[in-house]
Protein backbone atom coordinates (compact mmCIF):
# COMPACT_ATOMS: atom_id res chain seq x y z
CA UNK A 1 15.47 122.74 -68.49
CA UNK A 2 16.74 119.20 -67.80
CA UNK A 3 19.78 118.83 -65.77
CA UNK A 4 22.87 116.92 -66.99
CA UNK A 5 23.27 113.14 -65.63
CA UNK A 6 25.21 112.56 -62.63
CA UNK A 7 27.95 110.67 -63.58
CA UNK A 8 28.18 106.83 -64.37
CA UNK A 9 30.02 105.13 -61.46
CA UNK A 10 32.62 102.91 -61.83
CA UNK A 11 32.29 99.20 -62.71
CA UNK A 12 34.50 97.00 -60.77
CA UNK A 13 36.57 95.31 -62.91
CA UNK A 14 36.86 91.30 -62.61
CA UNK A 15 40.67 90.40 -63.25
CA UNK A 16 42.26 86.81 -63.17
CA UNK A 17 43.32 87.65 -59.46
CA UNK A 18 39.79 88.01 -58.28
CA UNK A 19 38.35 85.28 -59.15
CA UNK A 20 41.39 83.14 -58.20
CA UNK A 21 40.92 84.91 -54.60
CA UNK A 22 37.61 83.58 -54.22
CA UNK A 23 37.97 80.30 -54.92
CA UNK A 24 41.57 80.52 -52.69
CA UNK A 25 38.94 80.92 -49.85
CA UNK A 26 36.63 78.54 -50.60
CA UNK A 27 39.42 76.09 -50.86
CA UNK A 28 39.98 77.40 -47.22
CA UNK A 29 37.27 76.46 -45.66
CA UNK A 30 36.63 73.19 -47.33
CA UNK A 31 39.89 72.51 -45.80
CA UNK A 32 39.01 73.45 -41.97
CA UNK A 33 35.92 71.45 -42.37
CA UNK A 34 37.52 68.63 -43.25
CA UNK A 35 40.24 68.94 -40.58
CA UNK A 36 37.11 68.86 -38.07
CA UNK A 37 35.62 65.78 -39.82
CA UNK A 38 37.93 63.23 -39.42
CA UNK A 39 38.98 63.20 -35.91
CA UNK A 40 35.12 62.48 -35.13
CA UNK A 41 35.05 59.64 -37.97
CA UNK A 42 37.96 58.08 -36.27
CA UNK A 43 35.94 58.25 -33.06
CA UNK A 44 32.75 56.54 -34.52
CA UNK A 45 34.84 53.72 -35.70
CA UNK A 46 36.77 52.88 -32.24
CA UNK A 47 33.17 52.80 -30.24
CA UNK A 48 31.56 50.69 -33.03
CA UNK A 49 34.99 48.31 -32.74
CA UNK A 50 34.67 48.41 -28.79
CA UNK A 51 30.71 47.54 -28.86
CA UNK A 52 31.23 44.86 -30.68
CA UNK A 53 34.44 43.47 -28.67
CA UNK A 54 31.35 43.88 -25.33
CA UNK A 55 28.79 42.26 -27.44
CA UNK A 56 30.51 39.57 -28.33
CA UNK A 57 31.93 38.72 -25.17
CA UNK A 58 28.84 39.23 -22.90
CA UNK A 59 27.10 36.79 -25.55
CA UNK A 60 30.21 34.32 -24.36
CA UNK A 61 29.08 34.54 -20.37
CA UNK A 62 25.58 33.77 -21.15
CA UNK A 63 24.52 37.60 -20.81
CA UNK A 64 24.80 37.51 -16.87
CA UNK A 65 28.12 36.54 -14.24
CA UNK A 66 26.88 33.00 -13.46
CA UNK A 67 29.59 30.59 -13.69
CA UNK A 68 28.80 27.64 -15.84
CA UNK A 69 27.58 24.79 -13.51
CA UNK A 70 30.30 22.41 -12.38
CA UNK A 71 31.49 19.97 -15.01
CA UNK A 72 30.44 22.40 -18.07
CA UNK A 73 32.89 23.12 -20.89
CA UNK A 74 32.41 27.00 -21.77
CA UNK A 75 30.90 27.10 -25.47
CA UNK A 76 33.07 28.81 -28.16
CA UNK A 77 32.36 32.65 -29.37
CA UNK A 78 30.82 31.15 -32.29
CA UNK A 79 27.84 29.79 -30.77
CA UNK A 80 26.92 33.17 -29.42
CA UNK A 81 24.90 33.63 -32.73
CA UNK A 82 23.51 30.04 -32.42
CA UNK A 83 20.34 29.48 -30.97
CA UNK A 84 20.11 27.71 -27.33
CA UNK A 85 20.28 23.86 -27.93
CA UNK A 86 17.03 21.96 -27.07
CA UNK A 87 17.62 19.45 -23.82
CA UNK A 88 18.36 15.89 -24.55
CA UNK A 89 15.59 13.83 -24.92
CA UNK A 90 16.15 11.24 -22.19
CA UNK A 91 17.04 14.81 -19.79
CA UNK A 92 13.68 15.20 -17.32
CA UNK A 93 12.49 18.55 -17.05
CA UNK A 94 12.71 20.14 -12.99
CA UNK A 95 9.60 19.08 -12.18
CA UNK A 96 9.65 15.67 -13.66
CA UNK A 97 10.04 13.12 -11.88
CA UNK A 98 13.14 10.67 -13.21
CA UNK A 99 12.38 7.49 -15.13
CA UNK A 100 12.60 5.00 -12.29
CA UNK A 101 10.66 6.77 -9.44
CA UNK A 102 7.06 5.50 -9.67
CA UNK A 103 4.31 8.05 -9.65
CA UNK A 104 1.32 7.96 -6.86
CA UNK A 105 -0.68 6.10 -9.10
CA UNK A 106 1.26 3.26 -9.79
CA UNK A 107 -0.15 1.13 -7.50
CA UNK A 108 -2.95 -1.05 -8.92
CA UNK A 109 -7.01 -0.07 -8.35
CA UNK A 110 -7.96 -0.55 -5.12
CA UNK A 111 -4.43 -1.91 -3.85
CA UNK A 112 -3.16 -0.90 -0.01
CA UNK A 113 -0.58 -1.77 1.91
CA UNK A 114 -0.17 -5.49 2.66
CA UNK A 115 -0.57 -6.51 5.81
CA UNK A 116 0.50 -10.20 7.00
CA UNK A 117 -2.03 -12.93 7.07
CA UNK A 118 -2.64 -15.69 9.32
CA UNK A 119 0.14 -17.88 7.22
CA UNK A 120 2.74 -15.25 7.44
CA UNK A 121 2.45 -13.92 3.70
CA UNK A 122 1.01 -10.12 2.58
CA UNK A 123 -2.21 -9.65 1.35
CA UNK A 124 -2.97 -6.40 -0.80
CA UNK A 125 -6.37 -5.60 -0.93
CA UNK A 126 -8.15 -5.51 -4.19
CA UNK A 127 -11.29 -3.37 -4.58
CA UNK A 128 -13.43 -6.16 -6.27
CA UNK A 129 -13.08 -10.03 -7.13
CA UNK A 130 -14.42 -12.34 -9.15
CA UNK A 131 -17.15 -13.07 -6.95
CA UNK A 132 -16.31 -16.84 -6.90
CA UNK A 133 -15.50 -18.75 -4.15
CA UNK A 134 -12.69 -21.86 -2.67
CA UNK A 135 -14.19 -23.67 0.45
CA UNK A 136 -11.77 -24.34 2.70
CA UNK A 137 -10.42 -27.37 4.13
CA UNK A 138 -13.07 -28.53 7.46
CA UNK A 139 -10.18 -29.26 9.72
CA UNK A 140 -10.65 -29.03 13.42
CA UNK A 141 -12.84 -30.79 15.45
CA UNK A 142 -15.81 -29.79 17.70
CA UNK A 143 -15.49 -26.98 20.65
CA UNK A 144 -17.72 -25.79 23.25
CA UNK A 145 -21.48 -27.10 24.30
CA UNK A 146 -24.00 -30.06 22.67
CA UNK A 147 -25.36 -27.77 20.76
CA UNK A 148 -23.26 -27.54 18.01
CA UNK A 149 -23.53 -25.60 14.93
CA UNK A 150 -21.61 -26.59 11.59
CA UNK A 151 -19.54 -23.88 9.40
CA UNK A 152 -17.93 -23.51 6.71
CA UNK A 153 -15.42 -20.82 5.37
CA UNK A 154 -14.98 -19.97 2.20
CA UNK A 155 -12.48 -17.25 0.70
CA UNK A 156 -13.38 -15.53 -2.52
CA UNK A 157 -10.63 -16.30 -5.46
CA UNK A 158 -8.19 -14.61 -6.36
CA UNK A 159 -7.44 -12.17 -3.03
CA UNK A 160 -4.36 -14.02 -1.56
CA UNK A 161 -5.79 -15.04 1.61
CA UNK A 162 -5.00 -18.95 2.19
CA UNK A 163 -7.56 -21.12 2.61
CA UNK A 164 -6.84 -23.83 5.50
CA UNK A 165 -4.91 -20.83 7.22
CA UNK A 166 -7.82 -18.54 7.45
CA UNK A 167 -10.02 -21.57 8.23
CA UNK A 168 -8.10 -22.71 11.15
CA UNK A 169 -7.93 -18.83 12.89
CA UNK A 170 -12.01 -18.24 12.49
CA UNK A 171 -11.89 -21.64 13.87
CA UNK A 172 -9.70 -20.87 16.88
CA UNK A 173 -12.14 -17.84 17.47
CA UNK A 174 -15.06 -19.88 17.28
CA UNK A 175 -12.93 -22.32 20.45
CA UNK A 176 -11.85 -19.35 22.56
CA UNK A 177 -13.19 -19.69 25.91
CA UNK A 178 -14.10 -15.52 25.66
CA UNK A 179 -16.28 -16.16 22.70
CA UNK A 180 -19.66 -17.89 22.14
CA UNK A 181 -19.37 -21.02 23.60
CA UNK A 182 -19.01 -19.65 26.95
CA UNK A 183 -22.86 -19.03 26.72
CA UNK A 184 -23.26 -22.67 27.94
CA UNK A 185 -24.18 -25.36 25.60
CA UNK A 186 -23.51 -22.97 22.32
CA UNK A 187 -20.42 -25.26 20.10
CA UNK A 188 -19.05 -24.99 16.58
CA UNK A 189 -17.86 -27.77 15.01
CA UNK A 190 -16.35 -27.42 10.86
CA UNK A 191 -19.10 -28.95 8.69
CA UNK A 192 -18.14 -31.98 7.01
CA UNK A 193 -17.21 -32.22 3.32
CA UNK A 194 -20.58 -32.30 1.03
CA UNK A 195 -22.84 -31.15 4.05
CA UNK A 196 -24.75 -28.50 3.89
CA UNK A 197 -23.74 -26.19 7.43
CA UNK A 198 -25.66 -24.47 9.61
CA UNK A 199 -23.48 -21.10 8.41
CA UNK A 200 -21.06 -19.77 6.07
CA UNK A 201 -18.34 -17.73 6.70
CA UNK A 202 -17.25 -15.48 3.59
CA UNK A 203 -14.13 -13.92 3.12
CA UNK A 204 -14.56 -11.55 -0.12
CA UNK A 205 -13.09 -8.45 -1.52
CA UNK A 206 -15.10 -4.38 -0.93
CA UNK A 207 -16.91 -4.81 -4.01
CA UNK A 208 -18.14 -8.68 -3.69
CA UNK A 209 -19.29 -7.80 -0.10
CA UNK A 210 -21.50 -4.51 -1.35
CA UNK A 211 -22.96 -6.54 -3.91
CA UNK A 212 -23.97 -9.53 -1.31
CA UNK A 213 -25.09 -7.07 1.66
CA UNK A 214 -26.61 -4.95 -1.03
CA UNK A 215 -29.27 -7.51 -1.87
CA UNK A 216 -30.49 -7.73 1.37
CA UNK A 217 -30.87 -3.51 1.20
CA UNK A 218 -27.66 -3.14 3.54
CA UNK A 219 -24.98 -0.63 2.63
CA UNK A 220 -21.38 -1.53 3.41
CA UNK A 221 -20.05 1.31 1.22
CA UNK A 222 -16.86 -0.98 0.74
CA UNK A 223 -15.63 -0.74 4.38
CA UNK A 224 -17.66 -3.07 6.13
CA UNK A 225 -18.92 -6.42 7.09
CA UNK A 226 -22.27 -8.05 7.34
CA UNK A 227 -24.13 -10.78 8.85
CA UNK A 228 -27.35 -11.71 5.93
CA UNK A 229 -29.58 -15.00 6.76
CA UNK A 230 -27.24 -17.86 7.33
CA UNK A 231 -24.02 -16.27 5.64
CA UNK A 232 -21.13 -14.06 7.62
CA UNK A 233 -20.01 -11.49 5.07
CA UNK A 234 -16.11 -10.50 6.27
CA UNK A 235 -14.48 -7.45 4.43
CA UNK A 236 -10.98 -8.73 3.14
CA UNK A 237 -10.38 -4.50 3.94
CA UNK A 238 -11.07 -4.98 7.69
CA UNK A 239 -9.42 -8.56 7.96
CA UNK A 240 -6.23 -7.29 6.48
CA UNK A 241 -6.08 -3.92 7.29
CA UNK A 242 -8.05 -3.57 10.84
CA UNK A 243 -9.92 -0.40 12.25
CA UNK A 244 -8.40 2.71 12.88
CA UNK A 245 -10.39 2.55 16.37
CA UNK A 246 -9.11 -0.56 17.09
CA UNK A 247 -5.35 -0.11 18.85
CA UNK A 248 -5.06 -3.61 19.38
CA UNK A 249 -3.31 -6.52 16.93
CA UNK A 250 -4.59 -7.48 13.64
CA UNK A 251 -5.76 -10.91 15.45
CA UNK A 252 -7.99 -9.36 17.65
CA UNK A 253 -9.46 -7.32 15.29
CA UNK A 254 -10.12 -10.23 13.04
CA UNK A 255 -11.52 -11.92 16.61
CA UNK A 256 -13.93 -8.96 16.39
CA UNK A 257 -15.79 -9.51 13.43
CA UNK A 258 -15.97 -13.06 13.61
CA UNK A 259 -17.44 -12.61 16.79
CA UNK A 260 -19.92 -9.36 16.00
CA UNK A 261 -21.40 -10.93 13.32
CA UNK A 262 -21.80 -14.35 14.14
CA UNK A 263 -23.18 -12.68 17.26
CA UNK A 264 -25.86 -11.60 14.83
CA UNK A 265 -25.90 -14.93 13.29
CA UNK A 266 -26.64 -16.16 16.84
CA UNK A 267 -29.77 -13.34 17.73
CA UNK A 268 -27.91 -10.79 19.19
CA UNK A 269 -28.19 -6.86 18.42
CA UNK A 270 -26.27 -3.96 18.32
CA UNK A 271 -25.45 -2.73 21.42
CA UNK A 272 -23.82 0.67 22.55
CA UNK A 273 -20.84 1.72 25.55
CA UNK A 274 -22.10 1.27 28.70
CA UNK A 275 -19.88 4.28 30.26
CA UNK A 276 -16.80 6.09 30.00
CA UNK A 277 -13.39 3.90 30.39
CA UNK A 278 -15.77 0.60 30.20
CA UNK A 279 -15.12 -2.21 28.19
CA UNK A 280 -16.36 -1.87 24.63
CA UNK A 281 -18.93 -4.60 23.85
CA UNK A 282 -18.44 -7.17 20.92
CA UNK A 283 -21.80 -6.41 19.56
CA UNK A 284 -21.09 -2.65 19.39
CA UNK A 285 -19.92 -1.38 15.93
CA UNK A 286 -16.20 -0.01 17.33
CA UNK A 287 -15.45 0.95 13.91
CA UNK A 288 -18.19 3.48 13.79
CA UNK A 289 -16.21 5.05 16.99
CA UNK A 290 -15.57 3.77 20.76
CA UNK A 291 -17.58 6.84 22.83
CA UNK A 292 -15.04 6.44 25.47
CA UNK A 293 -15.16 2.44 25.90
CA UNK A 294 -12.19 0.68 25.23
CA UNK A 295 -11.85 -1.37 22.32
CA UNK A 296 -12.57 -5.07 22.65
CA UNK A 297 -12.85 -8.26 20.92
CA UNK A 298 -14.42 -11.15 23.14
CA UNK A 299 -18.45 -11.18 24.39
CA UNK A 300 -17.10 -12.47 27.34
CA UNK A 301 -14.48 -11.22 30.00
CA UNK A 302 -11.39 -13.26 31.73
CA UNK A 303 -13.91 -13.92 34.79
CA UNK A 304 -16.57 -15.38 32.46
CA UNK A 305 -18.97 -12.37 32.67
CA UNK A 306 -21.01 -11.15 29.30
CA UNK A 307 -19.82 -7.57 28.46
CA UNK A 308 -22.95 -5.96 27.60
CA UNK A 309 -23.92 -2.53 26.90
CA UNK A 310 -27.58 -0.57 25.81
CA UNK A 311 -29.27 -2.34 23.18
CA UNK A 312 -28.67 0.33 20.42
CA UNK A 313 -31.31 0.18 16.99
């Protein structure tokens, strides 16, 4: 036998005031939410108004504390979005140096300091010349013994040296009682205009002097002289600028190689220091080094004796 159905339960019935509740509470919290939302919008826009107040004025100062350098007018806010400007043109960078100071290679080829010459003027020293040469004037008159030998000096053009001055000091080299003559009846005498002399006496720039020595197979490398059949081959270097191992004056030096390699000219050789503290011979190549002589420019001493030292090869 089926038993009855429980009874139905009640449906709820949905009045006006229900549905009015419900959305009364929705309403509610819309309301709180809101009241939470716009304190932190407010927030949000005073930091994004103070970061750009910072921004702006750090891009002002250059991004660090450094005061603008003395004499610098501050640049307005506005160029804080600008790129840097480019330097002036005519502004040298640091390591540049400034218009008017002249580099280490301004100096011509082969140029060195001046040094004075026998006339009083400076000479620079050029690395080559021309190759051509100005005799010079044959003024002076015989010195020393009978037998005299005739010169003539000639300066290559172009190098600054002056002719009749440089003439009349290998001259008074030639005379000096500590040089040549005082072997006995050795004299020089200036050879006369159109004759052809005994020897020649060149004064020529590095390059002119390699390329004279050179034919004869000797290598002067551009620093020294030469003595080659009946010509004297003199550096303009070493006439202007002396040795480093020679602590005397410029004159003496110049007394040197007239006398060393006319001293070839004449049959000597090389020769070498005869001991420590000694007096360096003419005929020894000083500029090579002194090995404890003392430098020296005369073959003879003040008493007339011949400074000698080891014949060297």
């Amino acid at each position: 036998m089926r038993s009855p159905a429980p009874p139905l339960a009640p449906v709820p019935s949905r009045s006006r005031n229900g549905n009015r509740n419900n959305r009364n509470r929705k309403g509610s919290r819309r309301a709180r939410r809101a009241r939470r939302t716009v304190p932190l919008s407010a927030l949000t826009a005073v930091l994004v108004i103070a970061a750009v107040a910072v921004a702006g004025v750090l891009a002002f100062r250059g991004g660090d504390d450094t005061p603008p350098p003395a004499g610098a007018s501050a640049a307005p806010p506005s160029a804080a979005a600008s790129p840097p400007a480019e330097p002036a043109p005519d502004t040298p960078a640091p390591d540049t140096p400034a218009p008017d100071t002249p580099s280490a290679d301004t100096s011509p080829p082969g140029a060195a300091d001046g040094e004075p010459s026998a006339d009083g003027t400076t000479v620079e020293v050029l690395e080559t010349g021309p190759g051509t040469f100005t005799t010079a004037p044959g003024d002076g008159g015989p010195v020393g013994g009978r037998a005299v030998l005739t010169y003539r000096v000639e300066i290559e053009d172009g190098i600054g040296l002056d002719p009749a001055a440089t003439a009349a000091e290998v001259h008074a080299v030639l005379g000096d009682p500590r040089g040549w003559t005082n072997e006995g009846d050795t004299g020089f005498r200036p050879a006369d205009d159109g004759a052809t002399p005994d020897f020649t006496v060149r004064v020529a720039t590095p390059g002119t002097v390699d390329a004279l020595c050179g034919e004869y197979g000797l290598n002067t490398r551009g620093e020294t002289n030469c003595s080659i059949g009946q010509v004297v081959v003199v550096n303009l270097r070493r006439w202007v600028q002396g040795s480093p191992q020679f602590d005397g004056p410029i004159g003496d030096y110049r007394a040197l190689i007239v006398n060393h390699e006319v001293g070839h000219f004449l049959g000597h050789g090389h020769e070498g220091c005869p001991g420590e503290g000694a007096t360096a011979p003419a005929m020894m190549q000083q500029i090579m080094g002194l090995d404890g002589c003392v430098a020296n420019a005369w073959p003879y001493g003040e008493d007339g004796a011949y400074l000698s030292g080891p014949s060297v090869p």
